[in-house]
Every structure is written in C-alpha cells, then in structure tokens.
Protein backbone atom coordinates (compact mmCIF):
# COMPACT_ATOMS: atom_id res chain seq x y z
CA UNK A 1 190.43 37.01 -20.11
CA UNK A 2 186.86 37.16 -21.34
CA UNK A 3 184.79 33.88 -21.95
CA UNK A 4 185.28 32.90 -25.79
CA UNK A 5 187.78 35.76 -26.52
CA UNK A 6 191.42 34.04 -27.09
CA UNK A 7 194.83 35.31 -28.26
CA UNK A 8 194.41 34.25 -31.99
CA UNK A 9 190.65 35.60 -31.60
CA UNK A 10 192.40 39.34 -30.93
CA UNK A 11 194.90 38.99 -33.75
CA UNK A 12 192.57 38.66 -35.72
CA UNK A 13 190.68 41.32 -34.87
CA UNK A 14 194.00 43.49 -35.21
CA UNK A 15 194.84 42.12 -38.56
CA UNK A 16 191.10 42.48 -39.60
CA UNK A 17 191.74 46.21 -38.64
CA UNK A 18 194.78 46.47 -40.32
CA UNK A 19 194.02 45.06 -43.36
CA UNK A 20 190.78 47.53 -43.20
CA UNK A 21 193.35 50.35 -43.09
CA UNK A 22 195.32 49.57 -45.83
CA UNK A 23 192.25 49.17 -48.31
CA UNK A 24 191.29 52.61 -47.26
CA UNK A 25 194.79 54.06 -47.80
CA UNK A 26 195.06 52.18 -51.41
CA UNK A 27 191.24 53.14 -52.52
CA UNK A 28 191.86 56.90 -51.67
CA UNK A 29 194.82 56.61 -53.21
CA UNK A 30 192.85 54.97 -56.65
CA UNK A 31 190.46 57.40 -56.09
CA UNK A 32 192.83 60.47 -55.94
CA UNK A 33 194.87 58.87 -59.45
CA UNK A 34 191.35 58.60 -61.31
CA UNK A 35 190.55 61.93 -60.64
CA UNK A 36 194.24 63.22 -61.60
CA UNK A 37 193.89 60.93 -64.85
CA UNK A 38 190.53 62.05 -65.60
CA UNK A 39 191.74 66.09 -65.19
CA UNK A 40 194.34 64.74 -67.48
CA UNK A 41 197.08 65.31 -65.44
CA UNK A 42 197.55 61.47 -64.67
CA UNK A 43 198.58 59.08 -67.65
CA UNK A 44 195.80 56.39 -67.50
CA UNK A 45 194.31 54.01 -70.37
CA UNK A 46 191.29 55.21 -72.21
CA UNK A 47 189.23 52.41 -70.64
CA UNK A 48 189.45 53.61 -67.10
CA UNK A 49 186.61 55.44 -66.63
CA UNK A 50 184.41 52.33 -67.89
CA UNK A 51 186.53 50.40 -65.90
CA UNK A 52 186.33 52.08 -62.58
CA UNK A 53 182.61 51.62 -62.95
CA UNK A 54 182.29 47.82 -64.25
CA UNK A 55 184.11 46.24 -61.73
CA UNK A 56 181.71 47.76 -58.83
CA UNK A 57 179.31 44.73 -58.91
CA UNK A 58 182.16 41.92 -59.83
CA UNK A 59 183.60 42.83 -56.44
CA UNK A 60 180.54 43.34 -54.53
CA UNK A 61 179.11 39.94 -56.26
CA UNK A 62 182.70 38.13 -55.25
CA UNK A 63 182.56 39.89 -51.38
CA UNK A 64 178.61 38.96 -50.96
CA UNK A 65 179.76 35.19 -52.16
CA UNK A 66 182.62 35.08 -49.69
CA UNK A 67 180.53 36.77 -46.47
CA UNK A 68 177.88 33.70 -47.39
CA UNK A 69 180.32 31.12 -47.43
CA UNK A 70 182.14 31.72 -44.60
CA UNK A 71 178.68 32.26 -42.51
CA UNK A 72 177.36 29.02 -43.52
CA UNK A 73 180.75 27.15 -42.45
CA UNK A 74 179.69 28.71 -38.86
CA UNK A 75 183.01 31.50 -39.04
CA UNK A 76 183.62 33.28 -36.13
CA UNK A 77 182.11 37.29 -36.82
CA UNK A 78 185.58 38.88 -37.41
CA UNK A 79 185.88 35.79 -39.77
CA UNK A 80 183.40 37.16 -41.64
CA UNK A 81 184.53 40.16 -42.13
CA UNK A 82 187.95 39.13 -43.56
CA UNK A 83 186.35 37.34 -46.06
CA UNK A 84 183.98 40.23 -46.97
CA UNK A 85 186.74 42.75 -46.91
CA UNK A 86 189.10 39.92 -49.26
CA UNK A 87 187.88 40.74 -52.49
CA UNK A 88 187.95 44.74 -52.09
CA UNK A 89 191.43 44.53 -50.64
CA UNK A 90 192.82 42.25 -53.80
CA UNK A 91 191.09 44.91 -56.25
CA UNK A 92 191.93 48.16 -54.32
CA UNK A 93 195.90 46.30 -54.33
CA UNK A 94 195.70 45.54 -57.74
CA UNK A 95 194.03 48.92 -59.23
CA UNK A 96 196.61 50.79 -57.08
CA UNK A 97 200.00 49.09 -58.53
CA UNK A 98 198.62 49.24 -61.90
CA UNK A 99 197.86 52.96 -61.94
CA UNK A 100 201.10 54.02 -59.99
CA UNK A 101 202.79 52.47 -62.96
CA UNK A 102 201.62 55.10 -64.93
C-alpha cells in the first residue's frame, strides 16, 4: 500500500467519483428539461428561466464557502472536493425532482 493512502482514503475517492457522476447525470438531465420547457414542450413554471439563472452564484457562493472551510480545518484533498461538489449535487438533486414532476 502507498505511504498515506488507506482504505477509507480510496472510498472516498470512489464515492467522491460517484457522487461526481450522478451530478452530471442529474444536471444534463435539468439541462435537457429546461430546454424541452423552454421549446414549450415541457410543462415548467413561468419563473424558470429567471430561476435557472439566479441560483448560479447562490451555489457557487455556498460551494466557494464550503471548499474554504474544509481547507482551513486542514481536509484531506478529496475532502475538499466533496465539500465543493456538496452544494451543486443538493441543487442539481433538487432542480431535477422538481422538474420531473412536471
């Protein structure tokens, strides 16, 4: 085994991974129900255009805030990254469900 690499270091480097995949499944599939919603073929709310586009910074502001929090409590890199990838992964979940409800 490598020097400073451990079991629970590798898991979560494979959940890290995972949970990268899923936010890229659920924001292509946000992406693909905007577009369908916007061609009109999609029921969404009126608001959803100026939605998609206001909560940008919120999430970006909530990932930066998470990234410098776990980097000052001396997290290990792929540590980090969960934290950063946190926020997007509860918005892409939540923006997902609530447009497949239709």
């Amino acid at each position: 085994m490598l020097p400073g690499f451990s079991p629970a270091a590798a898991f979560r480097m494979w959940r890290l991974g995972a949970e990268t995949g899923a936010l890229v499944f659920e924001a292509q599939s946000v992406v693909a129900m905007r577009m369908l919603g916007l061609a009109g073929l999609w029921r969404m709310h009126p608001s959803e255009p100026m939605r998609m586009v206001a909560e940008k910074p919120a999430a970006f502001l909530s990932s930066a805030g998470a990234v410098a929090n776990a980097t000052l409590a001396g997290k290990a890199p792929e540590q980090v990254a969960a934290a950063a990838l946190k926020p997007y992964r509860r918005k892409t979940r939540s923006n997902s469900r609530r447009l497949a409800r239709r």
